[in-house]
Protein backbone atom coordinates (compact mmCIF):
# COMPACT_ATOMS: atom_id res chain seq x y z
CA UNK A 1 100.88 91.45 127.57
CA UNK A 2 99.53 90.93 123.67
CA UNK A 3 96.73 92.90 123.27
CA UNK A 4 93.88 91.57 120.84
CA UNK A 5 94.11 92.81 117.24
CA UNK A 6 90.66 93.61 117.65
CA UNK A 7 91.96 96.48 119.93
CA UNK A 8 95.45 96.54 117.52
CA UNK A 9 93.37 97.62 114.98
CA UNK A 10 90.58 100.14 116.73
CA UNK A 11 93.81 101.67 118.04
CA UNK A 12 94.98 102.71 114.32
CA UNK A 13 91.90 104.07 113.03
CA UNK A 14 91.64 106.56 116.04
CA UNK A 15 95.61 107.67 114.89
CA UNK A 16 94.61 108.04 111.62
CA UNK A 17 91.54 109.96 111.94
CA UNK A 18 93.70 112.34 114.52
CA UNK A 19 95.55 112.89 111.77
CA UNK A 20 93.42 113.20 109.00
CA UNK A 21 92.20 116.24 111.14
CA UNK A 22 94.78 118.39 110.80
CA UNK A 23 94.67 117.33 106.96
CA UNK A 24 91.15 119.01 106.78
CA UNK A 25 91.68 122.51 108.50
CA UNK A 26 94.87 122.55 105.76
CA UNK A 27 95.42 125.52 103.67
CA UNK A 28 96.15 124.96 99.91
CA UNK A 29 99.29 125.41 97.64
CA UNK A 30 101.14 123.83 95.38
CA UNK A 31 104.73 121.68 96.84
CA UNK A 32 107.28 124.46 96.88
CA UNK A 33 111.47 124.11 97.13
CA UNK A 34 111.23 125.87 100.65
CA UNK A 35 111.96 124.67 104.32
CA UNK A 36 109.86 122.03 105.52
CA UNK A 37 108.51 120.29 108.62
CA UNK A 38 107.46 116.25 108.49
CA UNK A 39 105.88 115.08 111.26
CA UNK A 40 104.98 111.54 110.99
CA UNK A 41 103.79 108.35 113.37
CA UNK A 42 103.76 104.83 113.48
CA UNK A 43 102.39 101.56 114.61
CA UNK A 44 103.71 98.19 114.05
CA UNK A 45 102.24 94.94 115.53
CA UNK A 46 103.89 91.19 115.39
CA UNK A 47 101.60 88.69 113.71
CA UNK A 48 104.27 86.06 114.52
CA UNK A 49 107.92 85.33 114.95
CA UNK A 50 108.41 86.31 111.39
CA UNK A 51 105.67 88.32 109.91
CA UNK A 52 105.39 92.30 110.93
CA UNK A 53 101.96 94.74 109.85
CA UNK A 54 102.80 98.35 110.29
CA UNK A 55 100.56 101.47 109.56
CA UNK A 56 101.86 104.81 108.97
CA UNK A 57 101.19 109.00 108.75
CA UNK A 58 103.51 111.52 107.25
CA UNK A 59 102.02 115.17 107.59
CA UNK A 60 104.43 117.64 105.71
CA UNK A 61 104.11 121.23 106.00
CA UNK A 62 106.25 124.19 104.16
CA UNK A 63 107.99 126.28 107.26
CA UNK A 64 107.55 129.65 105.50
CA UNK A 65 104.70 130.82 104.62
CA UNK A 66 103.18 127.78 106.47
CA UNK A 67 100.89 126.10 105.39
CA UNK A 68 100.15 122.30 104.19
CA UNK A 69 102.08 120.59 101.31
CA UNK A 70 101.23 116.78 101.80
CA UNK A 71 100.11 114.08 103.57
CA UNK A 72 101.09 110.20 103.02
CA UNK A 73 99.53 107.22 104.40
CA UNK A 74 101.88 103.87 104.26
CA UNK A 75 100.08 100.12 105.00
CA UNK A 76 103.08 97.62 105.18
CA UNK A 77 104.07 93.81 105.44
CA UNK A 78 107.53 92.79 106.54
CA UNK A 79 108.38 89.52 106.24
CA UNK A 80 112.00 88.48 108.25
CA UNK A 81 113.92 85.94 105.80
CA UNK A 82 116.73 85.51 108.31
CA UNK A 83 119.08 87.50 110.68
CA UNK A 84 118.80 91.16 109.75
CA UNK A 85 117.43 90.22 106.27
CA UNK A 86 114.22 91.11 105.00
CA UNK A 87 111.70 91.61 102.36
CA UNK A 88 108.82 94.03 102.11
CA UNK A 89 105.85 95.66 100.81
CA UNK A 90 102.99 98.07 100.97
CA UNK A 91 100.39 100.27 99.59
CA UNK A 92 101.05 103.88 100.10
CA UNK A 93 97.95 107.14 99.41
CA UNK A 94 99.73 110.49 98.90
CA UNK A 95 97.31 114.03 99.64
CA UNK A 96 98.43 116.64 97.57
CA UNK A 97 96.87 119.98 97.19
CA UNK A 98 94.55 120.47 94.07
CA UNK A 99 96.19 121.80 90.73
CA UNK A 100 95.43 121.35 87.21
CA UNK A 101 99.38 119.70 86.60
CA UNK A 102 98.24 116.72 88.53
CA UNK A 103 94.65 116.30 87.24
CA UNK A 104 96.03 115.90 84.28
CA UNK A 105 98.32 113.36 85.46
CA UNK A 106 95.81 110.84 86.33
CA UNK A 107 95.84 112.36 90.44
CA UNK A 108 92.08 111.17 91.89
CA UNK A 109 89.56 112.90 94.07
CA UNK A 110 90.04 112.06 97.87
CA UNK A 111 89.71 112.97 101.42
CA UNK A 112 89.77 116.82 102.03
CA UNK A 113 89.40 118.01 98.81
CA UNK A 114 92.83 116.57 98.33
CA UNK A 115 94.02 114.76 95.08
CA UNK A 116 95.14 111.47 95.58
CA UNK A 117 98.72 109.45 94.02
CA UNK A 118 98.95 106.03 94.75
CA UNK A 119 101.58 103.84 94.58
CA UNK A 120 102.37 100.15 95.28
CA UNK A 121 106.31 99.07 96.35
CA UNK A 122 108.43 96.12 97.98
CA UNK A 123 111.96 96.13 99.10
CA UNK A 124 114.27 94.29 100.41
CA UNK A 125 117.04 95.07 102.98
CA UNK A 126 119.95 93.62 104.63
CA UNK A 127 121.70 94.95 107.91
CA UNK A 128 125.33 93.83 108.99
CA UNK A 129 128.25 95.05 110.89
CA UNK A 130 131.33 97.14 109.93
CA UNK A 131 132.58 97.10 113.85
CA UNK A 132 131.01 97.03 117.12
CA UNK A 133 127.98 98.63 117.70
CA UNK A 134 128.41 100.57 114.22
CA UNK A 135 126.39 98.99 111.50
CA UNK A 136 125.24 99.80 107.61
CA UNK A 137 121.75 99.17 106.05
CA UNK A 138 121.17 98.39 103.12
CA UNK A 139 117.86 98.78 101.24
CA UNK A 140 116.65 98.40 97.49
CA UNK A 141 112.85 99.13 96.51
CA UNK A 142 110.56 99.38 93.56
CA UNK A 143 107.67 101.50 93.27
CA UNK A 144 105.01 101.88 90.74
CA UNK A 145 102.74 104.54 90.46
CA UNK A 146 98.91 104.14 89.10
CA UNK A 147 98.98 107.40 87.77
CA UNK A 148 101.22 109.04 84.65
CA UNK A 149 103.31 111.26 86.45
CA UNK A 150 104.96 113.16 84.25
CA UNK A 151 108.08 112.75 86.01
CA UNK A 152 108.30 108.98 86.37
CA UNK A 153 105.82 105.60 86.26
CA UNK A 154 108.00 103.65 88.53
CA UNK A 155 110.93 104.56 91.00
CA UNK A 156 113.95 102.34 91.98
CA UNK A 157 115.63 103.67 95.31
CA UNK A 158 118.63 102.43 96.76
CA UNK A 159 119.61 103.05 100.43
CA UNK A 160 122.51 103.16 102.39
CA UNK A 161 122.23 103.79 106.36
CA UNK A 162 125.06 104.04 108.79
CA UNK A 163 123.71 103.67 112.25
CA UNK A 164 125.21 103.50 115.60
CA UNK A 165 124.41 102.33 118.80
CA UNK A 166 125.67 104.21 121.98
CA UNK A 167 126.65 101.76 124.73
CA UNK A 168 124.25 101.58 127.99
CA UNK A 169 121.47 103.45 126.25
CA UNK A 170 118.67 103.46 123.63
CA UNK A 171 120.38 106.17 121.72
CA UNK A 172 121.04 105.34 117.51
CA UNK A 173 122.37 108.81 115.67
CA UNK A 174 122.80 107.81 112.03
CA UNK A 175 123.27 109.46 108.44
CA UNK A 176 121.60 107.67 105.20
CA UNK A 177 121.77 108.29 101.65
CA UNK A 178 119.38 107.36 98.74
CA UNK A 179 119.57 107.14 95.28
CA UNK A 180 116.40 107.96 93.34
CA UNK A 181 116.22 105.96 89.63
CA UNK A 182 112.95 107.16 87.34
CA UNK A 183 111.13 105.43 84.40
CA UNK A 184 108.39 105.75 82.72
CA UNK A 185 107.81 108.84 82.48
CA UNK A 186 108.10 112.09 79.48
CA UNK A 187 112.09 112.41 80.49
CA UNK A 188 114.49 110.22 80.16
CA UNK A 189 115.45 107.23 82.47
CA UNK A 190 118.05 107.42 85.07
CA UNK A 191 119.41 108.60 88.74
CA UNK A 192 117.85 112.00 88.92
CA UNK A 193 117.69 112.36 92.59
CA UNK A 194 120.14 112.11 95.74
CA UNK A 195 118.24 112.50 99.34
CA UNK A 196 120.85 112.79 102.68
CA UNK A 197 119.29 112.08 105.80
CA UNK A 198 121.24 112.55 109.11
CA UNK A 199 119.21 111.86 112.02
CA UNK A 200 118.94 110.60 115.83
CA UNK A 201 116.51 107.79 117.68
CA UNK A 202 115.95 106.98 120.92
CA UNK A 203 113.58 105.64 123.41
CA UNK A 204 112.81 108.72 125.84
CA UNK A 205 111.26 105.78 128.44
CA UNK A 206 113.33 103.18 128.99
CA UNK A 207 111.51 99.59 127.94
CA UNK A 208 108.52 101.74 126.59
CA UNK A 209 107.31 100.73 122.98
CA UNK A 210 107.83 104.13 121.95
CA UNK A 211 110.50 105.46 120.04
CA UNK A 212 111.04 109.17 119.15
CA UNK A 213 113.44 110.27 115.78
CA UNK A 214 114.77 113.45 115.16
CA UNK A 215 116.26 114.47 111.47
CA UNK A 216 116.99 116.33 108.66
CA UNK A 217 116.86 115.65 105.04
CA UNK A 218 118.28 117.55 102.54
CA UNK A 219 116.93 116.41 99.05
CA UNK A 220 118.23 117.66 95.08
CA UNK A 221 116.97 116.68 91.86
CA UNK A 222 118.81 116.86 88.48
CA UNK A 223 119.08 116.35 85.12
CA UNK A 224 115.04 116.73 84.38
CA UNK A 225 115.48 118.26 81.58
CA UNK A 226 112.02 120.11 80.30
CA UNK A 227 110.24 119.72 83.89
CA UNK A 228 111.45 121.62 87.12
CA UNK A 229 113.87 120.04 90.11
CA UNK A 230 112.29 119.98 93.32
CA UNK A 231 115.06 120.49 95.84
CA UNK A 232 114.43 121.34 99.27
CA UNK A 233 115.06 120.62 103.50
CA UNK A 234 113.18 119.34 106.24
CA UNK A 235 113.34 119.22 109.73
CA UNK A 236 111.44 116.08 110.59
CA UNK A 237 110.24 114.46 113.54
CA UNK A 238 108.52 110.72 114.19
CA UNK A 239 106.77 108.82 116.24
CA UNK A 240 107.19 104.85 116.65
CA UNK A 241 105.04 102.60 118.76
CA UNK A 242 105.55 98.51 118.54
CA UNK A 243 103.01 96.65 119.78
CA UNK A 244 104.14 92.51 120.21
């Protein structure tokens, strides 16, 4: 049964200010290149046939010593052009820890004594076939930042995800890679980061609207030049709820 977006919508602002609690009890530091742990969730409700809202929460933590490293908060539009084809886009607020390096950059005051990046993006993405049941993604977006990171202004990422789907089940393990372009910022233009993503997805009640994903990322930056490369691993795991 369609519940009323009246309720839709109560029903994300008590996800988000569960949390946002966590976010407040959060010890500072500055993003390091050790082991981390995402945690994320999601809820996506069908305005029509067509048109798809989703609202997001990514809470990342370093493993060791732990302790917070950021939080991001995604509000999307998907808008289905055809069979498997798509186009896309959002407004995404990214917590970071307070430092002096991202003052500078233009990073705001926000929730939890947190500084604040935001960015803006759409995408598009097309899904086919390469055999049965075994099927590659393909997704290009473009961000842009309203702060001067030093690193980049805008980001162009390009995505490639194999996924398959196990007969008789809800099961989907898949690997994914992205390329990472950056402009506009003090180094030069170009590819300057690869991300590899292997991960797993499945619904752990059948004909539930929940779906749970398990994965790893292992991310490396390069050619930088004057400013550090950020490399590290996660262990990540997310929640999905779809709500028709």
């Amino acid at each position: 049964m369609n519940k009323p977006p009246q309720k839709v919508v109560k029903n994300l602002f008590i996800i988000l200010i569960f949390s946002f609690s966590f976010i407040s009890n959060s010890y500072s530091q500055d993003l390091t290149n050790n082991l981390k742990i995402w945690s994320g969730i999601s809820v996506s409700y069908k305005l029509n046939k067509s048109l798809n809202i989703k609202l997001s929460e990514l809470l990342a933590y370093n493993a060791s010593p732990s302790n917070y490293s950021f939080s991001q908060t995604k509000l999307s539009l998907s808008y289905k052009l055809k069979r498997r084809t798509y186009i896309g886009g959002g407004y995404v607020r990214g917590l970071f820890n307070d430092s002096n390096s991202l003052r500078r950059q233009g990073a705001t005051d926000s929730w939890f004594n947190k500084l604040a990046v935001d960015r803006i993006y759409g995408n598009f993405s097309y899904k086919h076939n390469i055999v049965k049941r075994l099927s590659l993604k393909h997704k290009l977006e473009f961000q842009y930042f309203f702060t001067d990171l030093d690193k980049y202004k805008t980001r162009t990422i390009y995505s490639a995800r194999v996924g398959y789907n196990v007969r008789k089940s809800s099961l989907s393990p898949y690997i994914e890679g992205q390329f990472f372009n950056y402009s506009g910022g003090i180094i030069s233009s170009g590819i300057k980061r690869f991300r590899f993503k292997s991960g797993l997805s499945f619904k752990p009640i059948t004909d539930s609207a929940m779906r749970v994903s398990l994965y790893y990322i292992s991310q490396n930056e390069f050619k930088t030049e004057v400013l550090p490369e950020n490399d590290y691993a996660v262990f990540g795991l997310s929640l999905s709820f779809k709500i028709n």
